[in-house]
N, C-alpha and C. Protein backbone atom coordinates (compact mmCIF):
# COMPACT_ATOMS: atom_id res chain seq x y z
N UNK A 1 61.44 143.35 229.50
CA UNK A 1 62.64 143.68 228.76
C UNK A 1 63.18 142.45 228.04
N UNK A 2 62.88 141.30 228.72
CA UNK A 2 63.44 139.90 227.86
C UNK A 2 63.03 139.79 226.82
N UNK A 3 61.57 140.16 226.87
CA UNK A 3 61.17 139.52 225.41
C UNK A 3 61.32 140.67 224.42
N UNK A 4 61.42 141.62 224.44
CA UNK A 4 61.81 142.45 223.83
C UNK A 4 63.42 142.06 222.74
N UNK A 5 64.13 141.84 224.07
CA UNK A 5 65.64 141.51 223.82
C UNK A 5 65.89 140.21 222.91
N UNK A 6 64.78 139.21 223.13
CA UNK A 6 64.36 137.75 221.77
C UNK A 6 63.86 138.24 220.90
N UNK A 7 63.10 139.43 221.10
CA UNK A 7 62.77 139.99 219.33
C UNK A 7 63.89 140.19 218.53
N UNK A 8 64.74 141.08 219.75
CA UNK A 8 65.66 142.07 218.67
C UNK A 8 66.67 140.97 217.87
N UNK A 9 67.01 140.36 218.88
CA UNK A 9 67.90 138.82 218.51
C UNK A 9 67.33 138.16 217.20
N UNK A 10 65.93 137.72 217.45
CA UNK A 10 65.38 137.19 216.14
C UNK A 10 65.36 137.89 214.97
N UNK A 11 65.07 139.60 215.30
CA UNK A 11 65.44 140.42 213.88
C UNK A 11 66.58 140.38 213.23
N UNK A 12 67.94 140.53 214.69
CA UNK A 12 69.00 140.77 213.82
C UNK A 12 69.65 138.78 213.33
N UNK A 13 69.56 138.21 213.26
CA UNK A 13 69.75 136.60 213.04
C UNK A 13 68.76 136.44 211.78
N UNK A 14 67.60 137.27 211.34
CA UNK A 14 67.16 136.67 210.12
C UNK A 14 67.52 137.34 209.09
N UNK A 15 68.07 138.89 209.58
CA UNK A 15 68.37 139.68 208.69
C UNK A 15 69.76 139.15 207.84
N UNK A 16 70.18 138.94 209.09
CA UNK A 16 71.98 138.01 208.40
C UNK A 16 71.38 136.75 207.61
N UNK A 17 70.54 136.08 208.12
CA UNK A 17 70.36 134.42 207.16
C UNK A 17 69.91 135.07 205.64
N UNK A 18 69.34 136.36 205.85
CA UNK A 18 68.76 136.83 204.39
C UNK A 18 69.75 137.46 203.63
N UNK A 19 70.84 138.22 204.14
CA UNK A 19 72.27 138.35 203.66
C UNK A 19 72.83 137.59 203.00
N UNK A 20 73.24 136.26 203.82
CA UNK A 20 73.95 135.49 203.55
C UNK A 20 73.28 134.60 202.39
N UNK A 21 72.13 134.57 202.52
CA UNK A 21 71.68 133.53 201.70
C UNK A 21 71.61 134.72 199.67
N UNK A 22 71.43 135.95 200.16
CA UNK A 22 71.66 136.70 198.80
C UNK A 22 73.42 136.72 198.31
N UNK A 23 74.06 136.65 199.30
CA UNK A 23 75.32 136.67 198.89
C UNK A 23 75.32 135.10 198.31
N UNK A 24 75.52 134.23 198.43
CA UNK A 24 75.83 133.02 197.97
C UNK A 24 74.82 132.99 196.72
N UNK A 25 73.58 133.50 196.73
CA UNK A 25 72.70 133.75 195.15
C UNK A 25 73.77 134.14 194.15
N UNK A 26 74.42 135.28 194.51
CA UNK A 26 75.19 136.23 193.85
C UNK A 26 76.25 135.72 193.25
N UNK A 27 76.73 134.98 194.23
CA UNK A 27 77.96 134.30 194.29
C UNK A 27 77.87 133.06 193.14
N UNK A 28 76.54 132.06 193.31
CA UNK A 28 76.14 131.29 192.63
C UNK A 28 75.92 131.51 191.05
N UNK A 29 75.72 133.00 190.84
CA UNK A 29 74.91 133.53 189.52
C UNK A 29 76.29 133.89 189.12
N UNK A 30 76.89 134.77 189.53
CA UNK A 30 78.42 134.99 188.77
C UNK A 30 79.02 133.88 188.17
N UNK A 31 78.91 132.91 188.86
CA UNK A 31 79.65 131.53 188.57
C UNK A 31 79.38 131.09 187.04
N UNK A 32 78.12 131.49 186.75
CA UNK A 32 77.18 130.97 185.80
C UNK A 32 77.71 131.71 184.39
N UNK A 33 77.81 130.66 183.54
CA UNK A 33 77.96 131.09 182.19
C UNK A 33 77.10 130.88 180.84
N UNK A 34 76.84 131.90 180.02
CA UNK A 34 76.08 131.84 178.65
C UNK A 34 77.10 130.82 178.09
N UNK A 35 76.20 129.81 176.99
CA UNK A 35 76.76 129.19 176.00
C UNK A 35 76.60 129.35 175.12
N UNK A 36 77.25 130.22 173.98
CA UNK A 36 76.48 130.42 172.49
C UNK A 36 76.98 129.88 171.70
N UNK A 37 76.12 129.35 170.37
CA UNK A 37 76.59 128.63 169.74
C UNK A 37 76.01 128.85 168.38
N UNK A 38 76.61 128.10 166.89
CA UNK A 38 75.36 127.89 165.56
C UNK A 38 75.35 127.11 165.23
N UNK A 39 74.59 126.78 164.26
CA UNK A 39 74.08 125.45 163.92
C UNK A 39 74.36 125.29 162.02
N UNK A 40 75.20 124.93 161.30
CA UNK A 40 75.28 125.21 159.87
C UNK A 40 74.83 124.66 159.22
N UNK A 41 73.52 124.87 158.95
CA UNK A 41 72.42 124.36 158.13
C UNK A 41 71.76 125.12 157.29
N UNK A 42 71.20 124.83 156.17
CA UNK A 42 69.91 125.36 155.13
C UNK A 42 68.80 124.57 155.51
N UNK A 43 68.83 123.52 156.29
CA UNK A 43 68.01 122.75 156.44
C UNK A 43 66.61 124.07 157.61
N UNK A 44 65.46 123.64 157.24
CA UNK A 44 64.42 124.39 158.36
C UNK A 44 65.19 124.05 159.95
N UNK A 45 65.03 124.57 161.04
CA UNK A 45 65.01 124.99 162.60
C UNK A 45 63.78 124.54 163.30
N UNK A 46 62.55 125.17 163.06
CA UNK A 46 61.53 125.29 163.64
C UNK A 46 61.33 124.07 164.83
N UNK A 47 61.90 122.93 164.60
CA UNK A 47 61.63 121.79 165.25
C UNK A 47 63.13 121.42 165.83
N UNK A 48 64.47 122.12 165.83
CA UNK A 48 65.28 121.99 166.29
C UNK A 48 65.51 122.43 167.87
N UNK A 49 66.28 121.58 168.97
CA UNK A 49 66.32 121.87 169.83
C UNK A 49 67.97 121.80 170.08
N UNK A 50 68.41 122.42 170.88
CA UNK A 50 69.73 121.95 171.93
C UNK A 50 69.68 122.23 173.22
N UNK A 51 70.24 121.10 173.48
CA UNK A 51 69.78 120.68 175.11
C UNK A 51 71.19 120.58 175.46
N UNK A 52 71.22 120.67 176.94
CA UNK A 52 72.08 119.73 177.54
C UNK A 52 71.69 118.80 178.94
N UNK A 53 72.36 117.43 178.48
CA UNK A 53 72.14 116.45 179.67
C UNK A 53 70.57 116.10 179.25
N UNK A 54 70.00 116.20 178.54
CA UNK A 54 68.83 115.59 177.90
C UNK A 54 68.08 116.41 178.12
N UNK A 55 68.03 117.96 178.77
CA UNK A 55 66.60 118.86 179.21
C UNK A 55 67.04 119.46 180.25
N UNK A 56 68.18 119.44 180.83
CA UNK A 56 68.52 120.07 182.17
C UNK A 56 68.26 121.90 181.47
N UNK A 57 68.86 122.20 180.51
CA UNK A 57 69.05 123.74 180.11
C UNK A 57 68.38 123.27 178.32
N UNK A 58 68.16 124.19 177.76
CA UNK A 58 67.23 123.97 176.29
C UNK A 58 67.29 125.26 175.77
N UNK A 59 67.67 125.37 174.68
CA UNK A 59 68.07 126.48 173.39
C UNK A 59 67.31 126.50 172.49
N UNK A 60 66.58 127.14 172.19
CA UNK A 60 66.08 126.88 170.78
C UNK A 60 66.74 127.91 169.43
N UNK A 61 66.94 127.43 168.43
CA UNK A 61 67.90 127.81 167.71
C UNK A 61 67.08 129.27 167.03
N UNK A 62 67.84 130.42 166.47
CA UNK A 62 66.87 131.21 165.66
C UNK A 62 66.87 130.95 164.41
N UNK A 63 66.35 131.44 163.07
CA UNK A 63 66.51 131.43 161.85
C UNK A 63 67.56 131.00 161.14
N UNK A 64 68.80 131.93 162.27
CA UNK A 64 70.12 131.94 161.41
C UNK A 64 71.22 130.94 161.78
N UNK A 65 70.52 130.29 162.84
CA UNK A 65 70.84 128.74 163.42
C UNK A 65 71.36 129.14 164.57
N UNK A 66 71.77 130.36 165.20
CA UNK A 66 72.64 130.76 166.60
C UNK A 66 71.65 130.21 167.61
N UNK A 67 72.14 130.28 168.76
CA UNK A 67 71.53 129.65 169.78
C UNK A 67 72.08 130.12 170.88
N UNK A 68 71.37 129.92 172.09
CA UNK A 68 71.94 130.72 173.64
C UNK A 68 71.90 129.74 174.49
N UNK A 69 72.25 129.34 175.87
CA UNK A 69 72.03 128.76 177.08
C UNK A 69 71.88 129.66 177.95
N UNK A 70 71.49 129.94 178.16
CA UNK A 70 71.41 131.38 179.71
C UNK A 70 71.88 130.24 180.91
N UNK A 71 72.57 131.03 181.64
CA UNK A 71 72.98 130.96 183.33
C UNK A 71 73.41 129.91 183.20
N UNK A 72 74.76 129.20 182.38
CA UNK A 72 74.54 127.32 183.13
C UNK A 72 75.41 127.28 184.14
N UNK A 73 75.22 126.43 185.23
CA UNK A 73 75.95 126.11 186.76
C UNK A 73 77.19 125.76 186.01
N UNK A 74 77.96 125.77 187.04
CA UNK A 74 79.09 125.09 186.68
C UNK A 74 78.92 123.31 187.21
N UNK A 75 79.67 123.07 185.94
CA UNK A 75 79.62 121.79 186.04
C UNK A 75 79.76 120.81 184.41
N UNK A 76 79.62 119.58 184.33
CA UNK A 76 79.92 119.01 183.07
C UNK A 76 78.98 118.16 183.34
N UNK A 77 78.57 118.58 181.27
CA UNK A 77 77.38 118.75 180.48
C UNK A 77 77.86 117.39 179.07
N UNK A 78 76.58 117.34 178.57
CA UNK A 78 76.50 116.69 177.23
C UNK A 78 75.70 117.34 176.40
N UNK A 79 76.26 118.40 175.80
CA UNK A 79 75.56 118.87 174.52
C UNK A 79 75.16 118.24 173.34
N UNK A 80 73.93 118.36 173.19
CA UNK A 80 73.02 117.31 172.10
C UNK A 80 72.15 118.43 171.42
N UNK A 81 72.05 118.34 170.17
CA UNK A 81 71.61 118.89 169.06
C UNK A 81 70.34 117.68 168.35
N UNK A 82 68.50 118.13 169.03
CA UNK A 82 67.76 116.99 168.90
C UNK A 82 67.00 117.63 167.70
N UNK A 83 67.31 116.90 166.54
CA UNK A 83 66.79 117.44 165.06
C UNK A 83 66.28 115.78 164.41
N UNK A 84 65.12 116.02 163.68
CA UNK A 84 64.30 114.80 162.98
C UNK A 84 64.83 114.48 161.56
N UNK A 85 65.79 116.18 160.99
CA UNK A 85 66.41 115.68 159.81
C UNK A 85 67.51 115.49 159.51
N UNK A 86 67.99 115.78 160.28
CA UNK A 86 69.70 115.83 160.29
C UNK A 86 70.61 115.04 162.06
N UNK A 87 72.07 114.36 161.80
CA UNK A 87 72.94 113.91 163.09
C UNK A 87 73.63 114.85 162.97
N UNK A 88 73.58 115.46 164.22
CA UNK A 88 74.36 116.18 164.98
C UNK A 88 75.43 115.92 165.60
N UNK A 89 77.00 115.83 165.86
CA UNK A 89 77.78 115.75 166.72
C UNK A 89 77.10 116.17 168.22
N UNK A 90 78.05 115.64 169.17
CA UNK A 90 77.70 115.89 170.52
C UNK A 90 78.94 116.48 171.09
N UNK A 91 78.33 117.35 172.05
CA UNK A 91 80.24 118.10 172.37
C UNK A 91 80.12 117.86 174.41
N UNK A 92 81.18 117.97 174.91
CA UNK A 92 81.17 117.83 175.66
C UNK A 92 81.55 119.40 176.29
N UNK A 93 80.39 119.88 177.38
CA UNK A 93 80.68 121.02 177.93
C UNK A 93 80.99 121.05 179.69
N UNK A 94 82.12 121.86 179.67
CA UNK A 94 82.77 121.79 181.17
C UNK A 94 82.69 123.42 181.35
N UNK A 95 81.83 124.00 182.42
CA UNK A 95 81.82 125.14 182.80
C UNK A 95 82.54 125.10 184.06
N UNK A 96 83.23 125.75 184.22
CA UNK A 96 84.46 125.83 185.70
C UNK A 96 83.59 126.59 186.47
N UNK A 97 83.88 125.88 187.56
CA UNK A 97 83.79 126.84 189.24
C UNK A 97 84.83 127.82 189.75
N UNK A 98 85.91 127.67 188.85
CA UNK A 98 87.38 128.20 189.36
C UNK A 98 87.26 129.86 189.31
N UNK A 99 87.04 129.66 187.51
CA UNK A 99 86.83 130.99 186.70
C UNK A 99 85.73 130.93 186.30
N UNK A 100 84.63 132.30 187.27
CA UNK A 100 83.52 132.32 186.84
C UNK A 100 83.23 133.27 185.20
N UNK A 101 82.01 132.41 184.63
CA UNK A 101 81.82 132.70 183.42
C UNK A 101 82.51 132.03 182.48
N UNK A 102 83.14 131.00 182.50
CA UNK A 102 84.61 130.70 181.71
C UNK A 102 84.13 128.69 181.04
N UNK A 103 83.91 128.56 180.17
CA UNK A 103 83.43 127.19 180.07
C UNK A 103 84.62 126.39 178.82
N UNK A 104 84.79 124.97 178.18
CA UNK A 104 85.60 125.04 177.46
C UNK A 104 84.33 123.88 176.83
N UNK A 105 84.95 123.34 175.38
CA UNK A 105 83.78 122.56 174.66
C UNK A 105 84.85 121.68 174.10
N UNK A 106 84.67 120.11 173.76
CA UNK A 106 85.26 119.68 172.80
C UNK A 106 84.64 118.70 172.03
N UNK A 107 85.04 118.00 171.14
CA UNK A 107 83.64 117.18 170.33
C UNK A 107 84.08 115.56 171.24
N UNK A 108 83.10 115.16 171.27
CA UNK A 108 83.19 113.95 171.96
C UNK A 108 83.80 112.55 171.05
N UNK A 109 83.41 112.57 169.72
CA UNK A 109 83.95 111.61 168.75
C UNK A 109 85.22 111.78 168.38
N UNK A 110 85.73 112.97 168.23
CA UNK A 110 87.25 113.18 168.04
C UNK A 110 88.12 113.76 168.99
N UNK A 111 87.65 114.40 170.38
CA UNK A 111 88.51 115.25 171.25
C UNK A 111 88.87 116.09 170.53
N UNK A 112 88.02 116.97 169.97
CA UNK A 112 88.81 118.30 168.85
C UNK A 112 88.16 119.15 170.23
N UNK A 113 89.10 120.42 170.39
CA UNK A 113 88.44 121.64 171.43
C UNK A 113 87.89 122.05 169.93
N UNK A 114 86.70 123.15 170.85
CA UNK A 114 85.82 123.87 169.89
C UNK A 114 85.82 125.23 170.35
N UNK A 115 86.07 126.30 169.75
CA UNK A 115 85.51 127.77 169.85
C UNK A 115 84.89 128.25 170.50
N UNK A 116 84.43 128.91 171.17
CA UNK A 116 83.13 130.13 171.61
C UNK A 116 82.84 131.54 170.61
N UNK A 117 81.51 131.40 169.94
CA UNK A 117 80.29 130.33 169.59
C UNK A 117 80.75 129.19 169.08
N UNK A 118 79.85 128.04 169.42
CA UNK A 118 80.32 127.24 169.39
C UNK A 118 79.98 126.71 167.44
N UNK A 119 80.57 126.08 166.95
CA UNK A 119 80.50 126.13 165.37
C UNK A 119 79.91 124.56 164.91
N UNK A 120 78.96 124.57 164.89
CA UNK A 120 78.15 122.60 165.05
C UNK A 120 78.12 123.17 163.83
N UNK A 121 78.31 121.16 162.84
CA UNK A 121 77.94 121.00 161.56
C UNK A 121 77.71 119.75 161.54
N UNK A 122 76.11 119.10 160.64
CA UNK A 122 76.09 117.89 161.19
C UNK A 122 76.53 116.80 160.38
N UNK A 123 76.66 115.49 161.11
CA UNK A 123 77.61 114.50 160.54
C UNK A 123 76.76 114.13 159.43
N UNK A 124 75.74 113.87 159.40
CA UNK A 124 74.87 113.13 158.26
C UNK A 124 74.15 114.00 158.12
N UNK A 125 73.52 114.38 156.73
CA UNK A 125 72.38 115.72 156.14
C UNK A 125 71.49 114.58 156.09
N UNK A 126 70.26 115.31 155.78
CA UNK A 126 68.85 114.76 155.86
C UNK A 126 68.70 113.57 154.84
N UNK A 127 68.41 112.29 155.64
CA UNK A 127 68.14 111.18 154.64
C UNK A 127 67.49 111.19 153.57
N UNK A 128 67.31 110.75 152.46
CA UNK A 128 66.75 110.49 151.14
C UNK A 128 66.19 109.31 151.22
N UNK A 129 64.97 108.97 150.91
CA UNK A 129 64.16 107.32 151.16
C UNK A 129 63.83 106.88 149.92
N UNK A 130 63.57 108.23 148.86
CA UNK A 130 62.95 107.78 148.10
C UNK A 130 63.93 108.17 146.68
N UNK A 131 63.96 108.18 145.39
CA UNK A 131 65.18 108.01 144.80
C UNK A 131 64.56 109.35 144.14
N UNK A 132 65.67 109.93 143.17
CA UNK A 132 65.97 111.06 142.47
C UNK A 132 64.38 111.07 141.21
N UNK A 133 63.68 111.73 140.90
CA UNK A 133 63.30 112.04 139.72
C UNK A 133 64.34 112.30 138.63
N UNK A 134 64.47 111.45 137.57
CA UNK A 134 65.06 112.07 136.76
C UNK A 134 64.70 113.40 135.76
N UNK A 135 65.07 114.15 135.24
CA UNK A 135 64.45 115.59 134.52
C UNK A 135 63.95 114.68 133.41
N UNK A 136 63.17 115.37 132.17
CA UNK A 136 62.64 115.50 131.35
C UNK A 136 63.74 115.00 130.18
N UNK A 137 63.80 114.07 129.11
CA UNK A 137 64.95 114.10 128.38
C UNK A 137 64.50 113.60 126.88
N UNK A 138 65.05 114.32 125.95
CA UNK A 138 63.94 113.62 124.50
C UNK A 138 64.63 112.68 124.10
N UNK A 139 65.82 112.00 124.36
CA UNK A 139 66.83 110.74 123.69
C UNK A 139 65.85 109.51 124.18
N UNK A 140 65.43 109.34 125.30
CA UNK A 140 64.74 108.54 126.06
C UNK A 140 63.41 108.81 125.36
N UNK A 141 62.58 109.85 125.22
CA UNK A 141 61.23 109.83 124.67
C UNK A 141 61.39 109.31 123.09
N UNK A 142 62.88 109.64 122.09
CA UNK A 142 62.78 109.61 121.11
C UNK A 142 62.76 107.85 121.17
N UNK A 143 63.62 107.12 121.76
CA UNK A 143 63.87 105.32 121.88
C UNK A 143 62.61 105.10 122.23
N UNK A 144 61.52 105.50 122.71
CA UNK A 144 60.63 104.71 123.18
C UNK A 144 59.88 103.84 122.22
N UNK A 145 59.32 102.51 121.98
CA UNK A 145 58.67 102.11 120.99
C UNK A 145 57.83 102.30 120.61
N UNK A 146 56.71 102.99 121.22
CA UNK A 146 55.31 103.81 120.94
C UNK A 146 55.60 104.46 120.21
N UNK A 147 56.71 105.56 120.31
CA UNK A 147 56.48 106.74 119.69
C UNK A 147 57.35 106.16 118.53
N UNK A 148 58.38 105.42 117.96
CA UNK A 148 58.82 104.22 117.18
C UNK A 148 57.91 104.30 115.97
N UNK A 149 56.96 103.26 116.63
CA UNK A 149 55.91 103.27 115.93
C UNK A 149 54.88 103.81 115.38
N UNK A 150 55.05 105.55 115.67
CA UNK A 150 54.08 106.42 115.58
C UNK A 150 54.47 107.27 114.32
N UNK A 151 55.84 107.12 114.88
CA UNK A 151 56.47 107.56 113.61
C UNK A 151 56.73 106.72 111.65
N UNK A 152 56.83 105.81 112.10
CA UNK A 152 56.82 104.70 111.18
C UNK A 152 55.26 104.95 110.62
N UNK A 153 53.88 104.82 110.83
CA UNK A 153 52.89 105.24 111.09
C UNK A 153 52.65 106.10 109.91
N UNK A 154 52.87 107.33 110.73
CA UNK A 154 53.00 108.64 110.07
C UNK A 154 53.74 108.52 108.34
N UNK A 155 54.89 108.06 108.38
CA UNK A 155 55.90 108.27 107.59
C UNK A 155 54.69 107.08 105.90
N UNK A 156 54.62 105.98 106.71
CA UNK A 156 53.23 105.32 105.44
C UNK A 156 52.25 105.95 105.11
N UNK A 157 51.60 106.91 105.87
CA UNK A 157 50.56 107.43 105.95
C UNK A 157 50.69 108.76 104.61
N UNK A 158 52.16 109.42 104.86
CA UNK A 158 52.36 110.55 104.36
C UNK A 158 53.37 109.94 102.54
N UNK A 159 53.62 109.74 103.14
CA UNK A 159 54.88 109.02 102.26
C UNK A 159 55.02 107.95 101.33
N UNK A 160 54.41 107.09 101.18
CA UNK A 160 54.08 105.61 100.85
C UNK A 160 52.95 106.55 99.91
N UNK A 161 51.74 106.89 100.01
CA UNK A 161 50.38 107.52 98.86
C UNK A 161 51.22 108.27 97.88
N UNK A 162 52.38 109.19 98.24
CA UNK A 162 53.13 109.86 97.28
C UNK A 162 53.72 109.26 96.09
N UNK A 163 54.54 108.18 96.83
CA UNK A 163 54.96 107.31 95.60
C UNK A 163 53.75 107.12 94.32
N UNK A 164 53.20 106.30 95.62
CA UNK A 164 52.27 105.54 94.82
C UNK A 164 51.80 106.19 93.60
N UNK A 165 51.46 107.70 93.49
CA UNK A 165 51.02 108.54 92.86
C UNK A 165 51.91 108.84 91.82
N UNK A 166 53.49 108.75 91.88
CA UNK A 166 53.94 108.91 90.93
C UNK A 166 54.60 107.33 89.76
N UNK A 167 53.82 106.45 90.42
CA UNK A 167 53.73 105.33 89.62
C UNK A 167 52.87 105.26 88.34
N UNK A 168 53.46 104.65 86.65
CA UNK A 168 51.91 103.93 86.76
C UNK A 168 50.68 103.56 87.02
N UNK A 169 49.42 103.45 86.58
CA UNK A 169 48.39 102.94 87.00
C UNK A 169 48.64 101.14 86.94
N UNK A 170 49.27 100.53 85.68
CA UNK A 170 49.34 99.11 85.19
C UNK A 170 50.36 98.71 86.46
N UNK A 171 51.32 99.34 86.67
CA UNK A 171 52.70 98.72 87.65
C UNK A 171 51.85 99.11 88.84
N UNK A 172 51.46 100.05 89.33
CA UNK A 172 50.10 99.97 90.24
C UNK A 172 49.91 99.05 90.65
N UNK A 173 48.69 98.34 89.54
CA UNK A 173 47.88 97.55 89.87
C UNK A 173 48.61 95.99 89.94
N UNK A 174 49.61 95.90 89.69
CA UNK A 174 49.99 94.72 89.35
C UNK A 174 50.65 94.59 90.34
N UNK A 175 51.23 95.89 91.33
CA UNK A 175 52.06 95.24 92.78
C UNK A 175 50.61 95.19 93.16
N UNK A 176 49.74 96.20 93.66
CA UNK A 176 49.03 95.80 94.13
C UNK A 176 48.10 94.22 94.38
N UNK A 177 48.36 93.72 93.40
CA UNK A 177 47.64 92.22 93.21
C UNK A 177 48.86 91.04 93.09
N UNK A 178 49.82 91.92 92.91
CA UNK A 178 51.13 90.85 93.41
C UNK A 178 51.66 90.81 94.55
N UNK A 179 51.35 91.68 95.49
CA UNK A 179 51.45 92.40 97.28
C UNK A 179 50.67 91.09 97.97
N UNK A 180 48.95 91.25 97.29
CA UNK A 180 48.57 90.47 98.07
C UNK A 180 48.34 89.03 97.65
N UNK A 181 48.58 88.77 96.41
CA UNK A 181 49.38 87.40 95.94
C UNK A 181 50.37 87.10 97.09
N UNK A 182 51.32 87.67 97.34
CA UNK A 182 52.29 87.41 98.09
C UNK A 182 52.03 87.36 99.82
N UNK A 183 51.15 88.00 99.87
CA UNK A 183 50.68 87.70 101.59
C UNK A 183 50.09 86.24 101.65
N UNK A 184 49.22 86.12 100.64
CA UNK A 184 48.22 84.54 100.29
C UNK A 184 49.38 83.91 100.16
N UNK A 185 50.45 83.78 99.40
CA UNK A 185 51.54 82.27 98.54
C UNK A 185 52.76 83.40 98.31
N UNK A 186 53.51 82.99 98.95
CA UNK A 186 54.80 83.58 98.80
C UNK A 186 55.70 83.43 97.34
N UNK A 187 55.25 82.08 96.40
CA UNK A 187 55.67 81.88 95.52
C UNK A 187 54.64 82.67 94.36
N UNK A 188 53.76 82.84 94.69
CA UNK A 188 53.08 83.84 93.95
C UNK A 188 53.40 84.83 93.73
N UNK A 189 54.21 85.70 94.97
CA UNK A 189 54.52 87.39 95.14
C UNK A 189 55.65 86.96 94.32
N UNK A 190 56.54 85.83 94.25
CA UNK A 190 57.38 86.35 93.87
C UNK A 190 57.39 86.31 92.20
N UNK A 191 56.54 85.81 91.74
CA UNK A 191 56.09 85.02 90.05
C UNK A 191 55.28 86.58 89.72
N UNK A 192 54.80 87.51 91.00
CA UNK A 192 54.27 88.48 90.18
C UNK A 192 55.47 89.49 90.15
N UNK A 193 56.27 89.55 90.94
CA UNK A 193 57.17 90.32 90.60
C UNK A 193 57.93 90.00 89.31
N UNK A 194 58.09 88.98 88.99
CA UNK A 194 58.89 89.02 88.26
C UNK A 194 58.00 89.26 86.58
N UNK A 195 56.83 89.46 87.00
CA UNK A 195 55.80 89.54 85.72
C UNK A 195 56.21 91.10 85.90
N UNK A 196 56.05 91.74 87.32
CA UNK A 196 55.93 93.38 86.95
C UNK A 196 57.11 93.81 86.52
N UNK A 197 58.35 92.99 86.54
CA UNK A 197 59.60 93.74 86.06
C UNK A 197 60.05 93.30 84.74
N UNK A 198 59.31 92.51 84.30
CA UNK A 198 59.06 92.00 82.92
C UNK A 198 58.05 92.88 82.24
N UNK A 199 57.14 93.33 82.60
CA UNK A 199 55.96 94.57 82.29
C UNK A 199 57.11 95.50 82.27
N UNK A 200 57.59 96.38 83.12
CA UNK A 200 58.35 97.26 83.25
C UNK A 200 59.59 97.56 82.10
N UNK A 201 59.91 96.18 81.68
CA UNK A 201 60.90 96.25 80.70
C UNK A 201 60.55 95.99 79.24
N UNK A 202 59.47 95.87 79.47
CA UNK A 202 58.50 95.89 77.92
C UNK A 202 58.33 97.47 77.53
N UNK A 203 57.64 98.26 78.87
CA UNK A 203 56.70 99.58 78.23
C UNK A 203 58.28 100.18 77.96
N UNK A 204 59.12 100.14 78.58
CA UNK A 204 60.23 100.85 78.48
C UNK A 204 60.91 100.80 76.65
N UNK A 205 60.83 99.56 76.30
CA UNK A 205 61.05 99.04 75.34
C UNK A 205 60.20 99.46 74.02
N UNK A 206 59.02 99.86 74.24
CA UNK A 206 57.99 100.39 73.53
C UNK A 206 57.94 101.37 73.29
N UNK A 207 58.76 102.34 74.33
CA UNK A 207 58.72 103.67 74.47
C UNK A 207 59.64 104.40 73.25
N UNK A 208 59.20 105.27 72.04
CA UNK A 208 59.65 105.88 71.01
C UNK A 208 61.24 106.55 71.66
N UNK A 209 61.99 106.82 71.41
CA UNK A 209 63.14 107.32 70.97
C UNK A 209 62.85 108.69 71.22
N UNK A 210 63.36 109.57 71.76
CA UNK A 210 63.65 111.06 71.83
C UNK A 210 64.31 111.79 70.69
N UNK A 211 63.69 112.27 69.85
CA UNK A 211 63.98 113.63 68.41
C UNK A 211 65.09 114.44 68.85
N UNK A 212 66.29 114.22 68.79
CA UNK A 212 67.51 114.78 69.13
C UNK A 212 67.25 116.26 68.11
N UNK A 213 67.14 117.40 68.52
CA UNK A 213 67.17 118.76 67.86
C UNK A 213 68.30 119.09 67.51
């Protein structure tokens, strides 16, 4: 009959330790509160994390930047937002033991309280290393000296044979050989000019009179 009577003892003593130990689960899990929060960015997610206490609990953000903590203990936290393109503020989270489910947030750099969800925006947007492209602009293509000179170019090419064509053949030939008189002896170019505008004021001079009708 004794040992019988140490069974029953041992049944009913583990049944209570298994009680007790689900009640305090229970007790423990009520305590526990969701943290939700977003993140206000255009910037990509995919590589964004929020943690708290460096990895104790871990969120990963969705598309639309919201984010969850499931079950956190009560207790006080350091919320960190670990992103490669953007600084994040850090908030400080206090989940109470008092009032289960019940947590409060405030930013750690300014002591501002914060909302539930919680509303993160980060201090610095994604660095720039390398400088702006400027757009496309023709004021800048038109100054350039190449194209300067391309134009100048063009303009002898097209422009300069025209004249020429409506010159004389004699005044022609006489800049022509007074041009390069003048590249050879500068006092030359200028002894032929003054021959071609002396030519010039001769044929003019030669030239008959117009028959007034």
């Amino acid at each position: 009959a004794m040992p019988a009577q140490h069974g029953l003892l041992r049944l009913c003593l583990s049944l209570l330790a298994a009680v007790a130990c689900r009640s305090t689960e229970l007790t423990s899990t009520s305590q526990r509160a969701n943290v939700e929060g977003r993140l206000a960015t255009e910037l990509p997610l995919e590589s964004v994390r929020v943690v708290l206490d460096g990895g104790t609990y871990t969120a990963i953000p969705r598309q639309d930047g919201s984010f969850k903590l499931h079950s956190v203990a009560p207790g006080t936290y350091l919320l960190e937002v670990l992103d490669t393109q953007s600084v994040w503020p850090t908030v400080k989270l206090e989940v109470s033991a008092k009032s289960p489910g019940k947590a409060r947030a405030l930013l750690t750099h300014s002591r501002q309280p914060l909302p539930f969800p919680l509303p993160l925006e980060p201090l610095v947007a994604k660095p720039t290393f390398f400088e702006k492209r400027e757009g496309f602009q023709w004021s800048s293509m038109l100054m350039n000296p190449m194209v300067i000179m391309m134009g100048v170019t063009v303009c002898i090419m097209f422009v300069f044979p025209k004249m020429m064509a409506n010159m004389d053949p004699e005044q022609l030939k006489e800049m022509q050989s007074g041009g390069l008189a003048g590249m050879l002896n500068p006092d030359a170019g200028k002894e032929g000019g003054t021959k071609l505008a002396d030519k010039s004021d001769t044929t003019k001079a030669k030239r008959p009179p117009r028959s007034e009708r």
